[in-house]
PDB file of N, CA and C in Angstrom:
ATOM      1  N   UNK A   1    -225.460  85.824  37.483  1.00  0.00           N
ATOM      2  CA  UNK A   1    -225.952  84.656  38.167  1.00  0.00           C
ATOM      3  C   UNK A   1    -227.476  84.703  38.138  1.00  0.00           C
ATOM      4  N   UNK A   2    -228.176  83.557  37.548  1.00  0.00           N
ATOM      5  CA  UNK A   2    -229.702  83.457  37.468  1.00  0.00           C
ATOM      6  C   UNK A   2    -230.323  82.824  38.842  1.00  0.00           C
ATOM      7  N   UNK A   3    -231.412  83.720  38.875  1.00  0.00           N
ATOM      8  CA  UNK A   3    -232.161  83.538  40.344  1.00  0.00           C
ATOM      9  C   UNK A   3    -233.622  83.814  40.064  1.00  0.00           C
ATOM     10  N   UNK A   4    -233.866  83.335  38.894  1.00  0.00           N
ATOM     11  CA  UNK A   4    -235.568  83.428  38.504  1.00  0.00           C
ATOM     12  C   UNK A   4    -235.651  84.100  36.926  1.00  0.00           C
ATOM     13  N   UNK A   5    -234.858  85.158  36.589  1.00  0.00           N
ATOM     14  CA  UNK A   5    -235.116  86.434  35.591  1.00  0.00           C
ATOM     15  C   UNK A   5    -235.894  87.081  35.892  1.00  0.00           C
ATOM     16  N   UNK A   6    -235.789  88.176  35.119  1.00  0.00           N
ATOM     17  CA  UNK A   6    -236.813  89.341  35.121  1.00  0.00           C
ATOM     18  C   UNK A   6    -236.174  90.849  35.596  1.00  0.00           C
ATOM     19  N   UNK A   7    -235.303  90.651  36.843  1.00  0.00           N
ATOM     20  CA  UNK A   7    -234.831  92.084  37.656  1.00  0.00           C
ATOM     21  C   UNK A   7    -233.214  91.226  37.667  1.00  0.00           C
ATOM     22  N   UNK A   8    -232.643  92.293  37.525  1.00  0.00           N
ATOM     23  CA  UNK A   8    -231.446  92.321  37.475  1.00  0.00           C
ATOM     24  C   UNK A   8    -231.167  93.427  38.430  1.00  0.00           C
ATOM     25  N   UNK A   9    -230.051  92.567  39.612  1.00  0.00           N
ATOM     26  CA  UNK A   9    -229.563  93.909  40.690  1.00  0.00           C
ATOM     27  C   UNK A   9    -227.864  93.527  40.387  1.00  0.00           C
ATOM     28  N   UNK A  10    -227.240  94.626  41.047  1.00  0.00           N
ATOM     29  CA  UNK A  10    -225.673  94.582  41.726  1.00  0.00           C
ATOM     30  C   UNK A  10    -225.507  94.116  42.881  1.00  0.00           C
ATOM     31  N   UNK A  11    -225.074  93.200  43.258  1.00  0.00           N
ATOM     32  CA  UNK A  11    -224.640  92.788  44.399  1.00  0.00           C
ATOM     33  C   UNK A  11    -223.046  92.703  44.919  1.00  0.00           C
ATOM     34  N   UNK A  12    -222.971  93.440  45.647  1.00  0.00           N
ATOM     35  CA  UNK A  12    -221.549  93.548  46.208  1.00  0.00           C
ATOM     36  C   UNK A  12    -221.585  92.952  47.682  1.00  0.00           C
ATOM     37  N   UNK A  13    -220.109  92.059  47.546  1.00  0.00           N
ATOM     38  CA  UNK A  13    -219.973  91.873  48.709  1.00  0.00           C
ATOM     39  C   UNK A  13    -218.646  92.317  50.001  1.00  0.00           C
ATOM     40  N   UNK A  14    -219.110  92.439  50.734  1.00  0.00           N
ATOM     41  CA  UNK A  14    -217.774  92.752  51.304  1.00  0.00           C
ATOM     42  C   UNK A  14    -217.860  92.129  53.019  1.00  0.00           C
ATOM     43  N   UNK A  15    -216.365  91.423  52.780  1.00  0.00           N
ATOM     44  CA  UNK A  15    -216.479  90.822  53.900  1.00  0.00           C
ATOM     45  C   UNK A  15    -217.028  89.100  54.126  1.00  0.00           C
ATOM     46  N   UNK A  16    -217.136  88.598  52.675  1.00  0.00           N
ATOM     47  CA  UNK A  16    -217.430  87.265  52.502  1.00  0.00           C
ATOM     48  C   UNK A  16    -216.560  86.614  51.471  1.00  0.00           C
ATOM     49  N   UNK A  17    -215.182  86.330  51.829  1.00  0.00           N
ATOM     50  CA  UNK A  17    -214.401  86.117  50.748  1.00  0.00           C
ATOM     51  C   UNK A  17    -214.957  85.209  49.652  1.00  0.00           C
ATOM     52  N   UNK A  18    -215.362  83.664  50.337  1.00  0.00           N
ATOM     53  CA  UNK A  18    -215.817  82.081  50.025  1.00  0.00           C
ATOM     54  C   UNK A  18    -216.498  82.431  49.331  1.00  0.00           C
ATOM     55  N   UNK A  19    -217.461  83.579  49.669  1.00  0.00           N
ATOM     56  CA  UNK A  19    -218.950  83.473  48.806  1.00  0.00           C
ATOM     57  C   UNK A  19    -218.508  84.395  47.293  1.00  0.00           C
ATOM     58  N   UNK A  20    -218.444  85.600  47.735  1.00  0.00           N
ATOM     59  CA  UNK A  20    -216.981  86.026  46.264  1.00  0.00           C
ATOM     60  C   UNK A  20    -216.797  85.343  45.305  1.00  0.00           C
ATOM     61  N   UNK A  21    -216.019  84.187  45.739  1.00  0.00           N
ATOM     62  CA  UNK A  21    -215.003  83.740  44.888  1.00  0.00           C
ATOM     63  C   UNK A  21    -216.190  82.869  44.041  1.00  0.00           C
ATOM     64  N   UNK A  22    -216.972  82.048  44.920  1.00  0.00           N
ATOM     65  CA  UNK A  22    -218.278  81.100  44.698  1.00  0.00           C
ATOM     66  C   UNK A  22    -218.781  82.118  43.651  1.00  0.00           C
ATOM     67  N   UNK A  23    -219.287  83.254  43.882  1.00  0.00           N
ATOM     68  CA  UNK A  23    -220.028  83.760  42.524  1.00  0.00           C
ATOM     69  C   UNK A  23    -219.597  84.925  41.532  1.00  0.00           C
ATOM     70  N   UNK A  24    -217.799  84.304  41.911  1.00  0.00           N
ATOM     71  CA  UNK A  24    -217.096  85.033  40.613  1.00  0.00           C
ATOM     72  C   UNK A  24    -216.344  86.595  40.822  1.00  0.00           C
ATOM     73  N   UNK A  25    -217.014  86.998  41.995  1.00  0.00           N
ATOM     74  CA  UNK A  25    -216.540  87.748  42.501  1.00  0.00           C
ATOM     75  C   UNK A  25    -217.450  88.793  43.447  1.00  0.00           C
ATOM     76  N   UNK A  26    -216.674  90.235  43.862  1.00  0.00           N
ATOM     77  CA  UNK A  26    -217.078  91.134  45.058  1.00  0.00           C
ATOM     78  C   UNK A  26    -217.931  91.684  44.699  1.00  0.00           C
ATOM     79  N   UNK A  27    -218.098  91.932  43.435  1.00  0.00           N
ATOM     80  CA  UNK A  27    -219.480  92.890  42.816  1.00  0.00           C
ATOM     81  C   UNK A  27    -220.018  91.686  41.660  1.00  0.00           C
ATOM     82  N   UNK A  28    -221.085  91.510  41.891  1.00  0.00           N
ATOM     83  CA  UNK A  28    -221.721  90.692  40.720  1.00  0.00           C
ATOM     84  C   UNK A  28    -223.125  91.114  40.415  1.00  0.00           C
ATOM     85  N   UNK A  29    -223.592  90.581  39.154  1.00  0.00           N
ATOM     86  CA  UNK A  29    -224.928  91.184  38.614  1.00  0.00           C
ATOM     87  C   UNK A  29    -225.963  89.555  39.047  1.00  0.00           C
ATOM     88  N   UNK A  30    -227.034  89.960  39.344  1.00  0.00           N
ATOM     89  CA  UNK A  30    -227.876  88.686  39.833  1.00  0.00           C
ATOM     90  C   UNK A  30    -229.224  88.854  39.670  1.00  0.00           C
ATOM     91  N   UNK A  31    -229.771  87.944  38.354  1.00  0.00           N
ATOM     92  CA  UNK A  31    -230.735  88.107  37.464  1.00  0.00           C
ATOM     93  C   UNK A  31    -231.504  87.117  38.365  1.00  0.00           C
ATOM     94  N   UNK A  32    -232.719  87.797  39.075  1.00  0.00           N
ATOM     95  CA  UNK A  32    -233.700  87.337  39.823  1.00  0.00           C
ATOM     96  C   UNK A  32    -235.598  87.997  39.063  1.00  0.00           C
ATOM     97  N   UNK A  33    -235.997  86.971  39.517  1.00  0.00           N
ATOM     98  CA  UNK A  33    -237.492  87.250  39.858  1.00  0.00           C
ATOM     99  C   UNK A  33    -237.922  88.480  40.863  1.00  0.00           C
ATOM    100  N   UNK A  34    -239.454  88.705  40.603  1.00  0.00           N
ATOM    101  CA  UNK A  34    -239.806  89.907  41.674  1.00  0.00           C
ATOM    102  C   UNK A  34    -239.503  89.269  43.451  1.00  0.00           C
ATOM    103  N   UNK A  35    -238.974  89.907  44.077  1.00  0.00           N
ATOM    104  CA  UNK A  35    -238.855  89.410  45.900  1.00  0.00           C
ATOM    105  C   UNK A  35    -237.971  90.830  46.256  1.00  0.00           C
ATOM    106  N   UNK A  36    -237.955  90.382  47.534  1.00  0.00           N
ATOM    107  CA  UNK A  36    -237.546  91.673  48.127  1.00  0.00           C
ATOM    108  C   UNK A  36    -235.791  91.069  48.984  1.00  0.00           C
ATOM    109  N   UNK A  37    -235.635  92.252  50.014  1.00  0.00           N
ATOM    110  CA  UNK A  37    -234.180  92.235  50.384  1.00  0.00           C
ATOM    111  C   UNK A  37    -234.109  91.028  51.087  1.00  0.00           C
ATOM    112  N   UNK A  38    -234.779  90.614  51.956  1.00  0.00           N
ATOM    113  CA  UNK A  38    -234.759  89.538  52.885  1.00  0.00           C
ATOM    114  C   UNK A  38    -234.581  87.949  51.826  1.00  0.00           C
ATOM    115  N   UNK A  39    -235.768  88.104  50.760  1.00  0.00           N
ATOM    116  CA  UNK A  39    -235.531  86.914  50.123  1.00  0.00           C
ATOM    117  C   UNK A  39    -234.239  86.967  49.320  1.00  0.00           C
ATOM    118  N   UNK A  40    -233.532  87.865  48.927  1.00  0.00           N
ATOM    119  CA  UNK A  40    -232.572  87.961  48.547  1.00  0.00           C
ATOM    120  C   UNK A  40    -231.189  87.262  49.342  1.00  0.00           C
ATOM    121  N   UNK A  41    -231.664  87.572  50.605  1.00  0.00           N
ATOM    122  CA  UNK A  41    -230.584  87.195  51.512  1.00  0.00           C
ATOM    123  C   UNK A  41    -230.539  85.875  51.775  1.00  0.00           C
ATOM    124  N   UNK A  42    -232.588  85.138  51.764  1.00  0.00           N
ATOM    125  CA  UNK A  42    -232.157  83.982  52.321  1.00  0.00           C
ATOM    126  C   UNK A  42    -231.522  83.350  51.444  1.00  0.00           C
ATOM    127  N   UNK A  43    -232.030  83.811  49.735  1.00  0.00           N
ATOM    128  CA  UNK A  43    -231.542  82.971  48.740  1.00  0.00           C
ATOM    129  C   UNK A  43    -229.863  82.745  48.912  1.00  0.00           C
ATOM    130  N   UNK A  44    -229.320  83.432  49.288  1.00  0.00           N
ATOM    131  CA  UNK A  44    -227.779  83.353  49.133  1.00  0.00           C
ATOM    132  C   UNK A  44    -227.783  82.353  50.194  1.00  0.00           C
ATOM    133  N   UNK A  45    -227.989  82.473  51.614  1.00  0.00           N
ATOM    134  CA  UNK A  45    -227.930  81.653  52.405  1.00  0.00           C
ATOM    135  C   UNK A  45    -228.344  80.542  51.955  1.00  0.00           C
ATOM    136  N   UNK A  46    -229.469  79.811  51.162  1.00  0.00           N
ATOM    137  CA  UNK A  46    -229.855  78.532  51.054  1.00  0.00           C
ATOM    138  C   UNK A  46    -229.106  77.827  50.021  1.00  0.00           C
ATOM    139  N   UNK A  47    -228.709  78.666  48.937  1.00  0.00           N
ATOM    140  CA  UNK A  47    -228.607  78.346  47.877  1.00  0.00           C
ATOM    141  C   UNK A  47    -226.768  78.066  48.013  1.00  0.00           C
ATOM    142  N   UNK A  48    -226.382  78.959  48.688  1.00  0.00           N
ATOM    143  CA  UNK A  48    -224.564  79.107  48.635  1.00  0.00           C
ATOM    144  C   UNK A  48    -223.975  78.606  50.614  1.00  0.00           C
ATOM    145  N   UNK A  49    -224.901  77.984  51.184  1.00  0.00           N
ATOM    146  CA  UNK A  49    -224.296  77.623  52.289  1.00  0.00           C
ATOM    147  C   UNK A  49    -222.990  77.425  52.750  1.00  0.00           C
ATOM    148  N   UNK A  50    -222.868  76.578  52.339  1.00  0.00           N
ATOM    149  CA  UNK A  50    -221.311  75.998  52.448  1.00  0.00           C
ATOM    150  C   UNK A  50    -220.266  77.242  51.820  1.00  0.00           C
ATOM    151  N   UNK A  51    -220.611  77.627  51.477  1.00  0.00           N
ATOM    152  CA  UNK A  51    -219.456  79.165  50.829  1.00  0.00           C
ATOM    153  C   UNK A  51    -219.792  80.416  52.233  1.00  0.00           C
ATOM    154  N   UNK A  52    -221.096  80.886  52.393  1.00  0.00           N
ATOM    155  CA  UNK A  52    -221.405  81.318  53.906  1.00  0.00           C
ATOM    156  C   UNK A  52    -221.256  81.250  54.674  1.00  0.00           C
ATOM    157  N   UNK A  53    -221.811  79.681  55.564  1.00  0.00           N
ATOM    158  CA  UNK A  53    -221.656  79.323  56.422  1.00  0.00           C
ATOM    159  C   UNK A  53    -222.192  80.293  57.187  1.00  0.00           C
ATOM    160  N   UNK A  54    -222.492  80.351  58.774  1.00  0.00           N
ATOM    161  CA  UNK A  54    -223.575  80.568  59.237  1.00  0.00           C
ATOM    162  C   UNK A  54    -223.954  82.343  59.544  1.00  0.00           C
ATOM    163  N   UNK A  55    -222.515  83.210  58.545  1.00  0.00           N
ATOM    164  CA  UNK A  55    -222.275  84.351  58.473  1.00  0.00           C
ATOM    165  C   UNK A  55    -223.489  85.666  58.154  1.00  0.00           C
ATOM    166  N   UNK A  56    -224.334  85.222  57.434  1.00  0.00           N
ATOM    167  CA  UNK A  56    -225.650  85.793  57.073  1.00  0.00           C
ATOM    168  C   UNK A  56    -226.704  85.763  57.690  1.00  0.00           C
ATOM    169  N   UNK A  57    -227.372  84.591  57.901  1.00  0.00           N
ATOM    170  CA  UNK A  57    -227.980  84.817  58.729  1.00  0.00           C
ATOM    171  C   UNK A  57    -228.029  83.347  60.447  1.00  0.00           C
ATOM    172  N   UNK A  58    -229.013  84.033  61.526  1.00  0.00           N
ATOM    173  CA  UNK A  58    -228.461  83.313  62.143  1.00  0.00           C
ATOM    174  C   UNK A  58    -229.394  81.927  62.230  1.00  0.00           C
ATOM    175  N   UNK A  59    -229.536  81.569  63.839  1.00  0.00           N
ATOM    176  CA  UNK A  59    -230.271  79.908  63.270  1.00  0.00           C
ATOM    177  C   UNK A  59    -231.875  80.168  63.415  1.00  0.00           C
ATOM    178  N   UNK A  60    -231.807  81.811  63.783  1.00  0.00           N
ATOM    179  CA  UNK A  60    -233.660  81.859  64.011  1.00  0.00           C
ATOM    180  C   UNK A  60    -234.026  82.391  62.741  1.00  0.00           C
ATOM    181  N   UNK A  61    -233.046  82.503  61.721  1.00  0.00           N
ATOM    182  CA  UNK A  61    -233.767  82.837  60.534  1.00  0.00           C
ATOM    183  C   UNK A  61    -233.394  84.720  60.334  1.00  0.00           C
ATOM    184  N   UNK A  62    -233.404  85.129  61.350  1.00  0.00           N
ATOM    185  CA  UNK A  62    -233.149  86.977  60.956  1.00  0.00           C
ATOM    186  C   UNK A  62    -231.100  86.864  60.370  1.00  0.00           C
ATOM    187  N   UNK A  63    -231.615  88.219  59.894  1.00  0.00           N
ATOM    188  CA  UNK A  63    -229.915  88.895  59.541  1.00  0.00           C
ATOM    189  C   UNK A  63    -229.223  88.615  60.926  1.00  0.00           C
ATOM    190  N   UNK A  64    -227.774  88.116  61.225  1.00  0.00           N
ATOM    191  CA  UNK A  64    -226.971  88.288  61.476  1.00  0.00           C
ATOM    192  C   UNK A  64    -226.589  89.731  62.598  1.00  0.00           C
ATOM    193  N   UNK A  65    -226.657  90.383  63.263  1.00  0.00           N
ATOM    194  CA  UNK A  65    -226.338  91.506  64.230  1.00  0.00           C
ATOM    195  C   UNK A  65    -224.772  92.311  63.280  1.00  0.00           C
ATOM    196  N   UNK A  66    -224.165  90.995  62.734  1.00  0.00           N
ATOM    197  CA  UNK A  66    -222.599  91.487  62.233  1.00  0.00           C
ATOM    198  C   UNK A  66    -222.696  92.308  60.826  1.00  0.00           C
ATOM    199  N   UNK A  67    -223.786  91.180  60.556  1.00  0.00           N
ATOM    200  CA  UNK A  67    -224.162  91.877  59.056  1.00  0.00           C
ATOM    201  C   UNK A  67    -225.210  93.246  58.538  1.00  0.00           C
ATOM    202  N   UNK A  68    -224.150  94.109  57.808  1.00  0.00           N
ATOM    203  CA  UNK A  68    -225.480  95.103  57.577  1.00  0.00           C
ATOM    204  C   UNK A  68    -225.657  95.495  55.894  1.00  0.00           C
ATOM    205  N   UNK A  69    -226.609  95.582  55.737  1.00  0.00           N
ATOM    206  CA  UNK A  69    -227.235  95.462  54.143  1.00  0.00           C
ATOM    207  C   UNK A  69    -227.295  97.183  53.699  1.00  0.00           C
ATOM    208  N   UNK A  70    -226.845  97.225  52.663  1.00  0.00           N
ATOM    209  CA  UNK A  70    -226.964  98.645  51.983  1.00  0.00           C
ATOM    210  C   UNK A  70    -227.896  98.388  50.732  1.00  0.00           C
ATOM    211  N   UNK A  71    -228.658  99.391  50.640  1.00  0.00           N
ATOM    212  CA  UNK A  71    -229.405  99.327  48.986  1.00  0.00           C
ATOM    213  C   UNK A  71    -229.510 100.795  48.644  1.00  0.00           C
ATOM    214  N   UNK A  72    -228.925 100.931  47.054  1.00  0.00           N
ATOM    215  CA  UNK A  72    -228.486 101.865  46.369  1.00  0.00           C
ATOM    216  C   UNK A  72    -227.792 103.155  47.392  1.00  0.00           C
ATOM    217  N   UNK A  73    -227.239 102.718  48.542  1.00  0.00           N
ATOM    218  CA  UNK A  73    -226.234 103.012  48.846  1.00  0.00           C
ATOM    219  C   UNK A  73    -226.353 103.820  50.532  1.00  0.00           C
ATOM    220  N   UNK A  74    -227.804 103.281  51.145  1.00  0.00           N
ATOM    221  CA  UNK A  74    -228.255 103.610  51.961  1.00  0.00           C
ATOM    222  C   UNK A  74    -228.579 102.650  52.799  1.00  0.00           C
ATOM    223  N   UNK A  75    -228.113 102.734  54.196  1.00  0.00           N
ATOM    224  CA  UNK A  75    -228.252 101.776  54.990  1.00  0.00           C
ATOM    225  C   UNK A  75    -229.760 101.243  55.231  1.00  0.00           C
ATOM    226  N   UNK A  76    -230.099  99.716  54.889  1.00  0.00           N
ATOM    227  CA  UNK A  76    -231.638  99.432  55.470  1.00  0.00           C
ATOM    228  C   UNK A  76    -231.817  98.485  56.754  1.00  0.00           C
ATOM    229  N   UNK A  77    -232.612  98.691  57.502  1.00  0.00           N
ATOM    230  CA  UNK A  77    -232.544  98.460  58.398  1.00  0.00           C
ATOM    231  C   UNK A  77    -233.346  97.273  58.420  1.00  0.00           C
ATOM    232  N   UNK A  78    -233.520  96.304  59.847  1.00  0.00           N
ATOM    233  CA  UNK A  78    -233.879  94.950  60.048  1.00  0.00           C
ATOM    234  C   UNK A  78    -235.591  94.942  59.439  1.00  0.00           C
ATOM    235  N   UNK A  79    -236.048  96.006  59.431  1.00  0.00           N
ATOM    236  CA  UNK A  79    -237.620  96.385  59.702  1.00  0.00           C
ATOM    237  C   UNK A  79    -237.617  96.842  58.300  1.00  0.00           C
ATOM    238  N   UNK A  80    -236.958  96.874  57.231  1.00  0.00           N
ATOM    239  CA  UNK A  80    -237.381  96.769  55.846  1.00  0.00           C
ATOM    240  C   UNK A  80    -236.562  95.926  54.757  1.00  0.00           C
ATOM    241  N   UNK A  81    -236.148  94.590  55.815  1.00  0.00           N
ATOM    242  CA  UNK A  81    -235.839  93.329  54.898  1.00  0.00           C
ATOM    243  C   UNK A  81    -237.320  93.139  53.901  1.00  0.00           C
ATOM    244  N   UNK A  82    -238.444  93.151  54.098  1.00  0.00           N
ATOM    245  CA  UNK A  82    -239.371  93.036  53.069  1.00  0.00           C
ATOM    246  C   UNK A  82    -239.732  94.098  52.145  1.00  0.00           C
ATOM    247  N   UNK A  83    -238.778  94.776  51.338  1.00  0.00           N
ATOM    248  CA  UNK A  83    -238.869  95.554  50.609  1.00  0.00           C
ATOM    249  C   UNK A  83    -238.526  95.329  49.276  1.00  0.00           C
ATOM    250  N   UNK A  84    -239.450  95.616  48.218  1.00  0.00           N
ATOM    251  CA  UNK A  84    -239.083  94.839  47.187  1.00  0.00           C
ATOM    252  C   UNK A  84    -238.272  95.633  46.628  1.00  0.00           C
ATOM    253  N   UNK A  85    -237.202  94.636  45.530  1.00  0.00           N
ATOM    254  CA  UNK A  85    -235.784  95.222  45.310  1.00  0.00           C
ATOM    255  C   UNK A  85    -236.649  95.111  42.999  1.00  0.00           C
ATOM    256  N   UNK A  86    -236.065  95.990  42.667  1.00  0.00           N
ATOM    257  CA  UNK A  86    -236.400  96.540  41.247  1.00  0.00           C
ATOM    258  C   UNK A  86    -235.013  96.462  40.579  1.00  0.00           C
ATOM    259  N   UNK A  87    -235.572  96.514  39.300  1.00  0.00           N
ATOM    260  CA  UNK A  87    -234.594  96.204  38.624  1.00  0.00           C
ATOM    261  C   UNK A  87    -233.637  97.292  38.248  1.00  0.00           C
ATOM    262  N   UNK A  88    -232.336  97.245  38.490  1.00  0.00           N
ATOM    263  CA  UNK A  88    -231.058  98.222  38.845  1.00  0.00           C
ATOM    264  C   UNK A  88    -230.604  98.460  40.195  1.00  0.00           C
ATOM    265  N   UNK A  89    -231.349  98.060  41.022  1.00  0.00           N
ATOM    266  CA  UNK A  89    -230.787  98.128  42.497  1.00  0.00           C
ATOM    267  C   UNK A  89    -229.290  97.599  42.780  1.00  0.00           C
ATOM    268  N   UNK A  90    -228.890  98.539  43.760  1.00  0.00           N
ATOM    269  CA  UNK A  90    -227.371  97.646  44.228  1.00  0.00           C
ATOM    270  C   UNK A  90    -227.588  97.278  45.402  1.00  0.00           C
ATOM    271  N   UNK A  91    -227.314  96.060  45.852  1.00  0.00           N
ATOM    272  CA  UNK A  91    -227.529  95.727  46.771  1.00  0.00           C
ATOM    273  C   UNK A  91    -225.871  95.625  47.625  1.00  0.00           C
ATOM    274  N   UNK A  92    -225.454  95.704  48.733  1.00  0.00           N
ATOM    275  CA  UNK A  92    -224.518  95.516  49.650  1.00  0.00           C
ATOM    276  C   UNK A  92    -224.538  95.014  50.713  1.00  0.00           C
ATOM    277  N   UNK A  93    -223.836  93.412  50.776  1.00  0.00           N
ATOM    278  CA  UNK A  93    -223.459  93.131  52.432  1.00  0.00           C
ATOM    279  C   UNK A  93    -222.087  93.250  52.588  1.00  0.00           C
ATOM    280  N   UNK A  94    -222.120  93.623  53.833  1.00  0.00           N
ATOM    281  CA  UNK A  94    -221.361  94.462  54.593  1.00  0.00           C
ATOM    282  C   UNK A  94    -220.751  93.522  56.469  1.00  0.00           C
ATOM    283  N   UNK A  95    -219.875  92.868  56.635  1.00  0.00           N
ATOM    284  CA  UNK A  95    -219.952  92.190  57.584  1.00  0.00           C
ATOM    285  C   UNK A  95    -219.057  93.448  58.654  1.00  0.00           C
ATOM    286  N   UNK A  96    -219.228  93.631  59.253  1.00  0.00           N
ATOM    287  CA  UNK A  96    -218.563  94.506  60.205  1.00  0.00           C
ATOM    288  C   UNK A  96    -217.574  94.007  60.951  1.00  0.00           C
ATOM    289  N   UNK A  97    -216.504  94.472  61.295  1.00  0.00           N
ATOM    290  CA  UNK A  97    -215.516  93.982  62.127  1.00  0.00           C
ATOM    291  C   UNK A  97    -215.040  94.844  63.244  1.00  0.00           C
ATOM    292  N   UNK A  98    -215.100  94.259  64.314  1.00  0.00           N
ATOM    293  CA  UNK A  98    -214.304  95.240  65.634  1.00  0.00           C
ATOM    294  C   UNK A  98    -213.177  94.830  65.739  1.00  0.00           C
ATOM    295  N   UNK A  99    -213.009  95.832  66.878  1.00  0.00           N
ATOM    296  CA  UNK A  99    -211.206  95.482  67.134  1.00  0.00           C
ATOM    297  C   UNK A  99    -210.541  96.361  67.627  1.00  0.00           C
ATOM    298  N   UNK A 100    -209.417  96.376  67.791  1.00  0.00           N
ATOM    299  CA  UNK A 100    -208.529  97.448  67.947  1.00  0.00           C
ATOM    300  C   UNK A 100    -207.372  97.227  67.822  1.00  0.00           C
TER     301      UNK A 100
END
């Protein structure tokens, strides 16, 4: 999926069926421009709404509390959504579920 060229990451999703299916599937490759994790995120949010819906992020603009982001396989936290993502990165959202 093209999102500028230049860097190519992995993006896996888990926990967003709609959006999945929308870009072919749970793990996909997503040929972007230089930006970091956050723009990554909003892009999905702006670009794939209606497949989202308001699951990513919330209406003030931050990540979601439900949602948590992995890159190359390490949890990142709210305070380094501006980190720029290079080319081979995997990126992971992750929606969490409680329960019992």
């Amino acid at each position: 999926m093209a999102w500028g060229g230049g860097v190519t990451i992995r993006l896996t999703l888990a926990g967003f069926p709609d959006l999945a299916a929308r870009l072919g599937g749970d793990a996909v490759a997503v040929e972007r421009g230089e930006g970091t994790i956050g723009d990554l995120v909003v892009w999905l949010q702006r670009t794939h709404a209606d497949a989202v819906g308001t699951r990513i992020l919330r209406r003030d603009g931050e990540i979601d509390e439900s949602v948590q982001v992995l890159r190359n396989g390490g949890w990142v936290g709210r305070e380094r959504m501006d980190d720029a993502l290079v080319d081979g990165d995997e990126v992971t959202l992750l929606v969490l579920v409680a329960g019992g």
